[in-house]
C-alpha atoms as a PDB file:
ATOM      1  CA  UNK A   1      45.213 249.396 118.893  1.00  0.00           C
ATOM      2  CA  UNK A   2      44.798 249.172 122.854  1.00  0.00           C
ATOM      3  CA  UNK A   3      47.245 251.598 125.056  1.00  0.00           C
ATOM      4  CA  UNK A   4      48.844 250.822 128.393  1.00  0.00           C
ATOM      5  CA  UNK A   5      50.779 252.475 130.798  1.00  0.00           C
ATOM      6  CA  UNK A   6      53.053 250.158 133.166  1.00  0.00           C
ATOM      7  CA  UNK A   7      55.302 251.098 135.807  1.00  0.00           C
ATOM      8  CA  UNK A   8      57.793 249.956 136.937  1.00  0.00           C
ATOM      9  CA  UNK A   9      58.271 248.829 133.735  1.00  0.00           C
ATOM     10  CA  UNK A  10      62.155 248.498 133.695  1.00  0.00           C
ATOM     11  CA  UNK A  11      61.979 245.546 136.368  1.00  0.00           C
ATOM     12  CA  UNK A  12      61.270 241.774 135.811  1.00  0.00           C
ATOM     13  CA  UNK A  13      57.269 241.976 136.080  1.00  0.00           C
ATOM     14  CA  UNK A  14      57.425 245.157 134.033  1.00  0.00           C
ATOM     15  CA  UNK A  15      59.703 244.150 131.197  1.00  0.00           C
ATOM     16  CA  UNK A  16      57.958 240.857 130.912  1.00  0.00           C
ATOM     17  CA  UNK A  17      54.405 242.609 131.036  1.00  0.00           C
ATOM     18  CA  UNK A  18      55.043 244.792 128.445  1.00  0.00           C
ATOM     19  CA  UNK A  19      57.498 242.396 126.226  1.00  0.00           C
ATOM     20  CA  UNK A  20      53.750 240.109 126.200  1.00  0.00           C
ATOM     21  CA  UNK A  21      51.474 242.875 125.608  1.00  0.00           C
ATOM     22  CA  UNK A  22      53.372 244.234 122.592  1.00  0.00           C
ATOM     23  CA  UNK A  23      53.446 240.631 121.584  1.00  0.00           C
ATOM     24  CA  UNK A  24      49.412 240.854 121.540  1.00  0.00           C
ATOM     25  CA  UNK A  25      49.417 243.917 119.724  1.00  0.00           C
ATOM     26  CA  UNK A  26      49.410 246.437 122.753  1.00  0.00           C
ATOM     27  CA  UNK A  27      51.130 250.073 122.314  1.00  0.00           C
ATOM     28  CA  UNK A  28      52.789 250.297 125.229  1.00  0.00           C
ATOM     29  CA  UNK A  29      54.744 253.245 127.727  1.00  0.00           C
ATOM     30  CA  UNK A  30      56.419 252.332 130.715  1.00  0.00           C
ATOM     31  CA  UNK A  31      57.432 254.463 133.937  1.00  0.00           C
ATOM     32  CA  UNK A  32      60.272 253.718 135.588  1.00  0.00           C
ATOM     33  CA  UNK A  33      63.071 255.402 138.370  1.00  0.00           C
ATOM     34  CA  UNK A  34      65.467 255.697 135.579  1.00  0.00           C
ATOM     35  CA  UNK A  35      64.099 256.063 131.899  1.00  0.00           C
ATOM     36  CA  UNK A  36      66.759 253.585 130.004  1.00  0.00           C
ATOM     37  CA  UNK A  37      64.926 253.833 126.328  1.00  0.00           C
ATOM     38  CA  UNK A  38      62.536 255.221 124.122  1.00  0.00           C
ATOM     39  CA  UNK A  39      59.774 253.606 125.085  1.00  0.00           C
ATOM     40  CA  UNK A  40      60.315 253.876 129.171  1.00  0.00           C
ATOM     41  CA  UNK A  41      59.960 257.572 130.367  1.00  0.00           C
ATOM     42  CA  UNK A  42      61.594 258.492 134.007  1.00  0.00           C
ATOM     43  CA  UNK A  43      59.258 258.815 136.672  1.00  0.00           C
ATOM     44  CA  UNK A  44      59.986 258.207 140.514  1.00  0.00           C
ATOM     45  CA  UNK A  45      56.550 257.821 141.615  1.00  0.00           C
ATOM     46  CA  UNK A  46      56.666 259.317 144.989  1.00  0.00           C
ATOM     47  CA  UNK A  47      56.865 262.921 143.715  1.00  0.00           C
ATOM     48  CA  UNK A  48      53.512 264.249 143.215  1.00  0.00           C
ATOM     49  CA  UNK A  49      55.105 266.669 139.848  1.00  0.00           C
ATOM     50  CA  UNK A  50      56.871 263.972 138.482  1.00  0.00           C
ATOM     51  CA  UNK A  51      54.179 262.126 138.413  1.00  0.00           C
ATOM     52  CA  UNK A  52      52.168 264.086 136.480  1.00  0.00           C
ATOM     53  CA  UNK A  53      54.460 264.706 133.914  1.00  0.00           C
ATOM     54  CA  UNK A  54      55.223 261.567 133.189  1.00  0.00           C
ATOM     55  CA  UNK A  55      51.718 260.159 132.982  1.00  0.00           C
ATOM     56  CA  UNK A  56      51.012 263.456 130.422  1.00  0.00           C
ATOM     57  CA  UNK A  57      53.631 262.296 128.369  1.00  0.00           C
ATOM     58  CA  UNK A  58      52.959 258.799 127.935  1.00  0.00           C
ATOM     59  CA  UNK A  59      49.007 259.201 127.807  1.00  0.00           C
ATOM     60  CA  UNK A  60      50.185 262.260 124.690  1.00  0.00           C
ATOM     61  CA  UNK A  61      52.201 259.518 123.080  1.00  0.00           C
ATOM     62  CA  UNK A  62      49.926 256.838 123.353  1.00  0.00           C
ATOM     63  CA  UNK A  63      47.232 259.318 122.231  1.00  0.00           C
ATOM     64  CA  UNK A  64      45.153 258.112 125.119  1.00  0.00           C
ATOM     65  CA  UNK A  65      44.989 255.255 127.473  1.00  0.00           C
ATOM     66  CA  UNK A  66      43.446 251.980 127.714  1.00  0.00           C
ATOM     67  CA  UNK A  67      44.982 250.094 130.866  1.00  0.00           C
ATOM     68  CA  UNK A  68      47.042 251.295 133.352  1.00  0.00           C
ATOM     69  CA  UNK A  69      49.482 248.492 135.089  1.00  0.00           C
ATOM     70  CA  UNK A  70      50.592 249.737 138.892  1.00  0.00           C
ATOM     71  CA  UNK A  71      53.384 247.322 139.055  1.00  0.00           C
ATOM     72  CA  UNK A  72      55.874 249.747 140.742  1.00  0.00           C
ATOM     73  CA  UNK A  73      56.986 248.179 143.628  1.00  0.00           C
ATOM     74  CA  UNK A  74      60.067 248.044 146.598  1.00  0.00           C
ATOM     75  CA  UNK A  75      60.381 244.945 148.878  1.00  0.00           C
ATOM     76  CA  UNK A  76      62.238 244.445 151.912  1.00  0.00           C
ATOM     77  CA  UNK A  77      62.255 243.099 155.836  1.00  0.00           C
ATOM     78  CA  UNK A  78      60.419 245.031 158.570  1.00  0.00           C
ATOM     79  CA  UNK A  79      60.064 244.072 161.691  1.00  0.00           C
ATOM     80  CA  UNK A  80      56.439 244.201 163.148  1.00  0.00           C
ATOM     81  CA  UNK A  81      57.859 244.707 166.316  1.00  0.00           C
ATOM     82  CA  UNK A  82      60.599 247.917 165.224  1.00  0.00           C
ATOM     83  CA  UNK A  83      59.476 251.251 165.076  1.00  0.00           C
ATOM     84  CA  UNK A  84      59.089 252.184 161.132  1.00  0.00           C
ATOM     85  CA  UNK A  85      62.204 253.268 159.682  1.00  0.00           C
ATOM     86  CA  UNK A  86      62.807 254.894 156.251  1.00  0.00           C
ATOM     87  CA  UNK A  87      62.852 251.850 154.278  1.00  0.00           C
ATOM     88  CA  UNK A  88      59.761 251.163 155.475  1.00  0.00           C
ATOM     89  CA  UNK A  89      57.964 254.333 154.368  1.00  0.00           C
ATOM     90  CA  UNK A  90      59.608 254.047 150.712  1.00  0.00           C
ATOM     91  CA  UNK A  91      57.655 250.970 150.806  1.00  0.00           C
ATOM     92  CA  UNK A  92      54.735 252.617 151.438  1.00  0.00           C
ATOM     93  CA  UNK A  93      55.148 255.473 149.765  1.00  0.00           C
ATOM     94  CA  UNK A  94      55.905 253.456 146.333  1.00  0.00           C
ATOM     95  CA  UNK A  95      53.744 250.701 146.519  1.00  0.00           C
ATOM     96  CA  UNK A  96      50.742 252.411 147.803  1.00  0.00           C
ATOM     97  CA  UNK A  97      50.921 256.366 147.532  1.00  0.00           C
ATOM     98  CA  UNK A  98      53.016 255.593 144.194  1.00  0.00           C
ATOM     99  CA  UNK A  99      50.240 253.517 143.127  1.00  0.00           C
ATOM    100  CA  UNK A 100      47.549 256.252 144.184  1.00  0.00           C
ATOM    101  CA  UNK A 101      49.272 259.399 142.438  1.00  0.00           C
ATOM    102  CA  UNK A 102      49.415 257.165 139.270  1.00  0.00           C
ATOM    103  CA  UNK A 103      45.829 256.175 139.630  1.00  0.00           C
ATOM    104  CA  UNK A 104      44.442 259.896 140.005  1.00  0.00           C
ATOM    105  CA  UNK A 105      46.947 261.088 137.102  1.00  0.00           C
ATOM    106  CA  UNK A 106      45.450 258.869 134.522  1.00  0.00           C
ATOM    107  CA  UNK A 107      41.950 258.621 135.798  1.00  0.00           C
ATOM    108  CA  UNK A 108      40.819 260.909 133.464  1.00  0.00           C
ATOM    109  CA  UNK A 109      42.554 259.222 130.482  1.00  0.00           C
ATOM    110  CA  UNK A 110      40.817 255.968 131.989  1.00  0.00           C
ATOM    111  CA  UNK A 111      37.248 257.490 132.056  1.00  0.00           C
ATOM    112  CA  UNK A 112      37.299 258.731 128.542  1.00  0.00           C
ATOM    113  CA  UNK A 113      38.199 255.068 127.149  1.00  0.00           C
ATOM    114  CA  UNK A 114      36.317 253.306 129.997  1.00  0.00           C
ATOM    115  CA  UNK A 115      39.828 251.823 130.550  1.00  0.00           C
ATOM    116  CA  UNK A 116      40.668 249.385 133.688  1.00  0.00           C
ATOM    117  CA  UNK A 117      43.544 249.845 136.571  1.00  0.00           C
ATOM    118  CA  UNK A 118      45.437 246.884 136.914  1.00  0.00           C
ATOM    119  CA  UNK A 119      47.060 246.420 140.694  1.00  0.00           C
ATOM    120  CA  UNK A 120      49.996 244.328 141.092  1.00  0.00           C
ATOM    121  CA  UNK A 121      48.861 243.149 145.189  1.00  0.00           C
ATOM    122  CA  UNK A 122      50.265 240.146 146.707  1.00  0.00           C
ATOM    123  CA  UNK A 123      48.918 237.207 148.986  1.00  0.00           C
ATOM    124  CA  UNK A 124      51.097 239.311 151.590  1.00  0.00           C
ATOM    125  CA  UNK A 125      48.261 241.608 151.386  1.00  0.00           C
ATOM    126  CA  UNK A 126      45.804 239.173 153.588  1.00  0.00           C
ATOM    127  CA  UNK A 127      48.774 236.544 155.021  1.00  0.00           C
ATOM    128  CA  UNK A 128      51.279 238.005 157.166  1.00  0.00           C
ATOM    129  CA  UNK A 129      54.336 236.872 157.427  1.00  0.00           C
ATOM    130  CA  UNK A 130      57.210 237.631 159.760  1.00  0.00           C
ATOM    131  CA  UNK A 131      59.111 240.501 158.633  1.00  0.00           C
ATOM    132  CA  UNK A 132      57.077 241.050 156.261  1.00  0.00           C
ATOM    133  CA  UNK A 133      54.785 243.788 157.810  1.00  0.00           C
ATOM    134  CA  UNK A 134      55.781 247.310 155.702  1.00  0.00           C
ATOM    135  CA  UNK A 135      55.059 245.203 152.218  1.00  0.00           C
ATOM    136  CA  UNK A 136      52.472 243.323 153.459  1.00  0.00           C
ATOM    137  CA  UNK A 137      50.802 246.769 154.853  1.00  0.00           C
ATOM    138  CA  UNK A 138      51.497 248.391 151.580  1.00  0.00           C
ATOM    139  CA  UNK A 139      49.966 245.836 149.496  1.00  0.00           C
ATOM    140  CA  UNK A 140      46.812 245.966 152.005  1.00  0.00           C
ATOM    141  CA  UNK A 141      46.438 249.209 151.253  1.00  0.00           C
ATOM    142  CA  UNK A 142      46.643 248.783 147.805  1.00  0.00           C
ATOM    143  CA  UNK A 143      43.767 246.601 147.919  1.00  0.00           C
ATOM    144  CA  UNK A 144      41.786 248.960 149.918  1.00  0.00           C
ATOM    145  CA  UNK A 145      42.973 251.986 147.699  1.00  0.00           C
ATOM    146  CA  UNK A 146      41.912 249.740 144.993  1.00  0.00           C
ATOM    147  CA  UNK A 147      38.635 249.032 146.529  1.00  0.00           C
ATOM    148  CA  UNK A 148      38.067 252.861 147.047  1.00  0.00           C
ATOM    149  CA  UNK A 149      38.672 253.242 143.337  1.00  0.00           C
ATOM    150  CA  UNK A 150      36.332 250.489 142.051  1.00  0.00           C
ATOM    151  CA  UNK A 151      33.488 251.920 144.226  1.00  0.00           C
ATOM    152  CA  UNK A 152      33.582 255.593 143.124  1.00  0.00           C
ATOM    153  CA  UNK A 153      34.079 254.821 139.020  1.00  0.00           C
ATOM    154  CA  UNK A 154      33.011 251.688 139.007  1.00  0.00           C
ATOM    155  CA  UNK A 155      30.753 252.817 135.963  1.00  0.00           C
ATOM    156  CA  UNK A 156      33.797 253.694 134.186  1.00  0.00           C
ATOM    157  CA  UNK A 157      36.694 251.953 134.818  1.00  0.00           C
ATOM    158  CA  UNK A 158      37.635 248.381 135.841  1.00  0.00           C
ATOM    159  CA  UNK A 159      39.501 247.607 138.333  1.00  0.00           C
ATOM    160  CA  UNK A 160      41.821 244.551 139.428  1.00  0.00           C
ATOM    161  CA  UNK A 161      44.043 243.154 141.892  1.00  0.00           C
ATOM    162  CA  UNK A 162      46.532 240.124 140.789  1.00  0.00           C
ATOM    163  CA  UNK A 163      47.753 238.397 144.077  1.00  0.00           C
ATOM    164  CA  UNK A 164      50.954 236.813 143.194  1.00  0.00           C
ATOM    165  CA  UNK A 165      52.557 234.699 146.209  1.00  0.00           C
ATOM    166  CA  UNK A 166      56.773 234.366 145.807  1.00  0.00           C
ATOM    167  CA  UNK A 167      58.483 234.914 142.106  1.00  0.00           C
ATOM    168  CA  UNK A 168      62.082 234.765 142.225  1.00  0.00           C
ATOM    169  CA  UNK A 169      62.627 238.492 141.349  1.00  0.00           C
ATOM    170  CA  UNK A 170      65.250 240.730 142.879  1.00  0.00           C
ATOM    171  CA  UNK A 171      62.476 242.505 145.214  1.00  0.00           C
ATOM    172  CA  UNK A 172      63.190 239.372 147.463  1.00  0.00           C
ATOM    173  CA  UNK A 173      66.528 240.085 147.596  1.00  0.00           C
ATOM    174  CA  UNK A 174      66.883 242.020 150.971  1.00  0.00           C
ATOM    175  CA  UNK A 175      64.565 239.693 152.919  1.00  0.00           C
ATOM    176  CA  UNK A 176      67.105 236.571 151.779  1.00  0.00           C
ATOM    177  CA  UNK A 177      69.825 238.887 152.699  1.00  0.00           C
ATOM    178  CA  UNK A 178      68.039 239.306 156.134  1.00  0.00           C
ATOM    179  CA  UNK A 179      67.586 236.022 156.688  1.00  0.00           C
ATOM    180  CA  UNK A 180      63.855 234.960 155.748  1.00  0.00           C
ATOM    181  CA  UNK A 181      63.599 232.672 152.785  1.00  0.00           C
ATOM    182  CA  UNK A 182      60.222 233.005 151.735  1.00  0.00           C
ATOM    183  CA  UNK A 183      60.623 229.810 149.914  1.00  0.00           C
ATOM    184  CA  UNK A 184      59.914 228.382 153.205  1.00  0.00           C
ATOM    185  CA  UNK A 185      56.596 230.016 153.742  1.00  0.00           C
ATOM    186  CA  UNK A 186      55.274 230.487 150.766  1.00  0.00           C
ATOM    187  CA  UNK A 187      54.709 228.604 147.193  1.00  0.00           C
ATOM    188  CA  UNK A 188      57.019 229.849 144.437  1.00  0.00           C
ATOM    189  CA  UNK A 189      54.690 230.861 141.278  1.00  0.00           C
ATOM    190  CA  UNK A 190      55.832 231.275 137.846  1.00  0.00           C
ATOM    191  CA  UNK A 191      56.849 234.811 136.641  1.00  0.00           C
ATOM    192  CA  UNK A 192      54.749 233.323 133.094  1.00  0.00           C
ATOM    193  CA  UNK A 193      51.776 232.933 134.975  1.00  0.00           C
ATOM    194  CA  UNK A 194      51.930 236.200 136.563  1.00  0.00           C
ATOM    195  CA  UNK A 195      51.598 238.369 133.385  1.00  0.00           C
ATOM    196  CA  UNK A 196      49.274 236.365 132.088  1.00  0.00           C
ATOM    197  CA  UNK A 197      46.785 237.176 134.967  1.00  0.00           C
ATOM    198  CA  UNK A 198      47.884 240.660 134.154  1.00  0.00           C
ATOM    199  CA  UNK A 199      47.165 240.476 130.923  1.00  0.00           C
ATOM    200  CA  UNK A 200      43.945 238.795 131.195  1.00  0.00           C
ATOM    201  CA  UNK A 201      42.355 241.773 133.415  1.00  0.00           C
ATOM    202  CA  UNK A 202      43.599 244.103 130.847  1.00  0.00           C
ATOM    203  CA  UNK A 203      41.907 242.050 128.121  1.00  0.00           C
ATOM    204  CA  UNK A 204      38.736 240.581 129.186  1.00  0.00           C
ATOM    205  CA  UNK A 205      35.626 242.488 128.497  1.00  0.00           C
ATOM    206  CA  UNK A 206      34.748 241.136 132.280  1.00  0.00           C
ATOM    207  CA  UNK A 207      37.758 241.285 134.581  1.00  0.00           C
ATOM    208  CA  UNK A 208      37.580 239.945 137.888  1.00  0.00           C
ATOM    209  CA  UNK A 209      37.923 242.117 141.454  1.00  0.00           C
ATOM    210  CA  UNK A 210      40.780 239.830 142.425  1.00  0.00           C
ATOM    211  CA  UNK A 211      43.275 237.561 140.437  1.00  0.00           C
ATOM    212  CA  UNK A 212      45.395 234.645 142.198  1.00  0.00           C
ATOM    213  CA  UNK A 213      48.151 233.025 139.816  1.00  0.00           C
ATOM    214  CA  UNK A 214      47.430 229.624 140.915  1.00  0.00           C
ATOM    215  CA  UNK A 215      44.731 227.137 142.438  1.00  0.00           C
ATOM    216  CA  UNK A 216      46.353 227.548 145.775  1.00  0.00           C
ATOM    217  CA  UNK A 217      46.101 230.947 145.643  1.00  0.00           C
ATOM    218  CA  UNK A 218      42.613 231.048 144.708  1.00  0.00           C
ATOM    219  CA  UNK A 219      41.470 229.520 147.466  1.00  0.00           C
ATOM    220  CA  UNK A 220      43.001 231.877 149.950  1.00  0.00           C
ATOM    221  CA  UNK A 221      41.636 234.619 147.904  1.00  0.00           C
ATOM    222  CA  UNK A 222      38.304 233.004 148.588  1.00  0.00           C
ATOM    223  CA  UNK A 223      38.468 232.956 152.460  1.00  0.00           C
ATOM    224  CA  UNK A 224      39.964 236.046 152.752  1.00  0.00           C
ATOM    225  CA  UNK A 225      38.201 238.111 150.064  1.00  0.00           C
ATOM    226  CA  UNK A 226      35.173 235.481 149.213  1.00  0.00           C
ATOM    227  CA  UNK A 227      31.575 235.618 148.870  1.00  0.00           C
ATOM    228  CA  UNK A 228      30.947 235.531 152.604  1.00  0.00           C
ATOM    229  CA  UNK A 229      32.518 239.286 152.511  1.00  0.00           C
ATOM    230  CA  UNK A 230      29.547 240.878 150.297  1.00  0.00           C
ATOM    231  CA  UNK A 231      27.179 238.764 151.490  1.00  0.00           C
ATOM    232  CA  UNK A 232      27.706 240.218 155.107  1.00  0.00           C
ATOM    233  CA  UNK A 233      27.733 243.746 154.030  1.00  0.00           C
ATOM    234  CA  UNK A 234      24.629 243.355 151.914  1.00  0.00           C
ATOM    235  CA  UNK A 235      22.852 242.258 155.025  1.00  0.00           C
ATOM    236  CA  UNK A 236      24.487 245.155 156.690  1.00  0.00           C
ATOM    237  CA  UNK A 237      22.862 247.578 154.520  1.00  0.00           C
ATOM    238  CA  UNK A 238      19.588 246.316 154.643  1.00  0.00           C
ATOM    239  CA  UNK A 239      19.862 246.435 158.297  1.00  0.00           C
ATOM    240  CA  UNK A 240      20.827 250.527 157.750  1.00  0.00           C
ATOM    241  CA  UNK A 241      18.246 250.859 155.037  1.00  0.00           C
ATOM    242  CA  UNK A 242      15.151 249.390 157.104  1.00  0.00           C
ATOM    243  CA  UNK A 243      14.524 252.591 159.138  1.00  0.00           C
ATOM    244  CA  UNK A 244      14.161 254.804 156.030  1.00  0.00           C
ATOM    245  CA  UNK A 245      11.555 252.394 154.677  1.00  0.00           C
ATOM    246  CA  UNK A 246       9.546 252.115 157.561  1.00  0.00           C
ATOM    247  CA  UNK A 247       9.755 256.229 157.447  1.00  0.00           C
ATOM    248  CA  UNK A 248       8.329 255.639 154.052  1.00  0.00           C
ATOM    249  CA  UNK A 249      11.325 256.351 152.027  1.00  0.00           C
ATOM    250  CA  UNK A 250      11.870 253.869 148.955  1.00  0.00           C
ATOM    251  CA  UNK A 251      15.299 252.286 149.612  1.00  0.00           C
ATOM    252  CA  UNK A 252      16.483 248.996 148.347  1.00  0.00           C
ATOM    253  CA  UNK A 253      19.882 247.778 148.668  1.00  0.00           C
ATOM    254  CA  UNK A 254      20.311 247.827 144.929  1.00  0.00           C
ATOM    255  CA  UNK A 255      19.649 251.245 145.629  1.00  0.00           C
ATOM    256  CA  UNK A 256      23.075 251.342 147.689  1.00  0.00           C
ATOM    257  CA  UNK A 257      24.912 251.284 144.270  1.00  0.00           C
ATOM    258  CA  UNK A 258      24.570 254.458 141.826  1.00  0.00           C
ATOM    259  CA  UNK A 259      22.708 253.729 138.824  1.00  0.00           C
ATOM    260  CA  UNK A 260      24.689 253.460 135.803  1.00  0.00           C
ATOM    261  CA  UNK A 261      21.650 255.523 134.098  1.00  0.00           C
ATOM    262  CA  UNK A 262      23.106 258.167 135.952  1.00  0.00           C
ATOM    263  CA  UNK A 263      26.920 258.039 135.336  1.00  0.00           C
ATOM    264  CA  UNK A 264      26.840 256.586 131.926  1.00  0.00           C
ATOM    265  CA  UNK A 265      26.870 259.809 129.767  1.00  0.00           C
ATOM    266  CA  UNK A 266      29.793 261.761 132.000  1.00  0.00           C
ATOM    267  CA  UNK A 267      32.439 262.791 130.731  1.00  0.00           C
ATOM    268  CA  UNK A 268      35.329 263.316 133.258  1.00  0.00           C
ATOM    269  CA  UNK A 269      36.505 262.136 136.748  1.00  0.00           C
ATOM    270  CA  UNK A 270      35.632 265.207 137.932  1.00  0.00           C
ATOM    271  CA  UNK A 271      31.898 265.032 136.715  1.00  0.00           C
ATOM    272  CA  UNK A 272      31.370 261.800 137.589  1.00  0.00           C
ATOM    273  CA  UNK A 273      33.313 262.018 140.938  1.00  0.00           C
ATOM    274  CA  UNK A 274      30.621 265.625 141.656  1.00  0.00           C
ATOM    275  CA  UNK A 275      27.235 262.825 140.515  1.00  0.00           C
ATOM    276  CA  UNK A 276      28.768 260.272 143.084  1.00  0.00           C
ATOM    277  CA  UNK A 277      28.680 262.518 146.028  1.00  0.00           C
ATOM    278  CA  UNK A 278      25.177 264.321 144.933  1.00  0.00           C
ATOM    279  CA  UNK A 279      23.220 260.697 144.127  1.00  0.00           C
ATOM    280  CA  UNK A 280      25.183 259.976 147.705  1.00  0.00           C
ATOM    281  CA  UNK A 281      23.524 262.385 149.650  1.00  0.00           C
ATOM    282  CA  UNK A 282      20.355 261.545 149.068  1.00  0.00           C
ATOM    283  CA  UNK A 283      20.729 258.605 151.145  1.00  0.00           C
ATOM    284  CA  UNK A 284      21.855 260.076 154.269  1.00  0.00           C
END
């Protein structure tokens, strides 16, 4: 039996992503602000020791972990143009740093069962929108944390991001309140088709980088986060790698990525993190 963790997990996404995983024969633990049964333990995410108790707990229940859902999210207006104010840095703090100190408290878990992190992102994360620039920062960083993350255990772990554009969850609440109807700017998407992306990068022996929920939103992901991206930074390399070879060092940009000869056999974060920064250095 597969084992998830899901924050979060007391909200609409959450409920209905771990209602359709148990369906599919999933044990699952959620995190939440306020534990409200058995099977959801309290956590508030932006305290470092909470944190890691929680994630403890639920990895000792589930007797290890499989997936890991960072669904844990606030919403809210910001003004681009307004000096950040406290609601601003809960945003951050939950959606990305929450997201983070989950991340690096199950990592280990993740690198035993050569699990996969699931990010709940958003289109907001590459299309801004007005008052929309604390969550749309947040989820930005998210991708980039999430980048980070698929670079250094790649070998390991999986790693996705499911852009959803607007569900009509209570996160959109303030921003109506505020006066921005997002319905106006952006496509609503079915809450249904949301999990199922979810679900699908915690299933699928080959889970994409990035998820959209629809055909729309598939082709923004492919102009903002597209081919032409790699492609670029491959020739970038190669660019950076040239003077080594003409010094006579061997140095393909295959070369750029550490082998998975070399990572396959470890056995923690910490050992594979230490083989990452020693195969690393002999590039530089």
């Amino acid at each position: 039996m597969k084992r998830a963790l899901v924050t979060g997990a007391g909200g609409a996404f959450g409920t209905a992503i771990c209602s359709e995983l148990r369906a599919r024969g999933w044990e699952v633990v959620g995190l939440d602000l306020a534990g409200s049964e058995e099977s959801i333990l309290p956590c508030d995410v932006t305290s470092d020791q909470a944190v890691k108790e929680a994630v403890r707990e639920g990895i000792s229940r589930l007797g290890g972990l499989d997936a890991l859902v960072n669904n844990a999210g606030l919403g809210g207006p910001a003004s681009a143009g307004s000096p950040p104010g406290d609601r601003v840095r809960a945003m951050i703090d939950v959606n990305l740093l929450g997201a983070w100190r989950v991340s690096a408290a199950a990592i280990d878990a993740l690198v035993q069962s050569r699990g996969r992190v699931v990010f709940i992102a958003s289109r907001m994360s590459f299309i801004g929108l007005p008052l929309g620039a604390a969550y749309g920062v947040s989820k930005r960083g998210v991708v980039a944390y999430a980048d980070a993350l698929r670079a250094e255990y790649s070998t390991h772990v999986k790693v996705t991001c499911v852009h959803p554009a607007m569900v009509k969850t209570p996160i959109h609440d303030a921003t109506r309140e505020a006066g921005l109807n997002l319905e106006g700017f952006s496509t609503e998407e079915p809450l249904e088709g949301v999990v199922a992306r979810v679900v699908e990068a915690c299933e699928s022996p080959k889970p994409k980088r990035d998820v959209a929920v629809t055909r729309t939103g598939a082709i923004q992901l492919a102009f903002s986060r597209g081919s032409t991206v790699p492609s670029a930074y491959r020739m970038k390399m190669r660019r950076s790698a040239a003077p080594r070879k003409s010094a006579g060092m061997s140095l393909s940009v295959a070369s750029l990525t550490m082998p998975v000869s070399l990572a396959a056999d470890a056995r923690s974060s910490s050992e594979l993190s230490n083989r990452w920064c020693s195969w690393s250095r002999r590039l530089t």
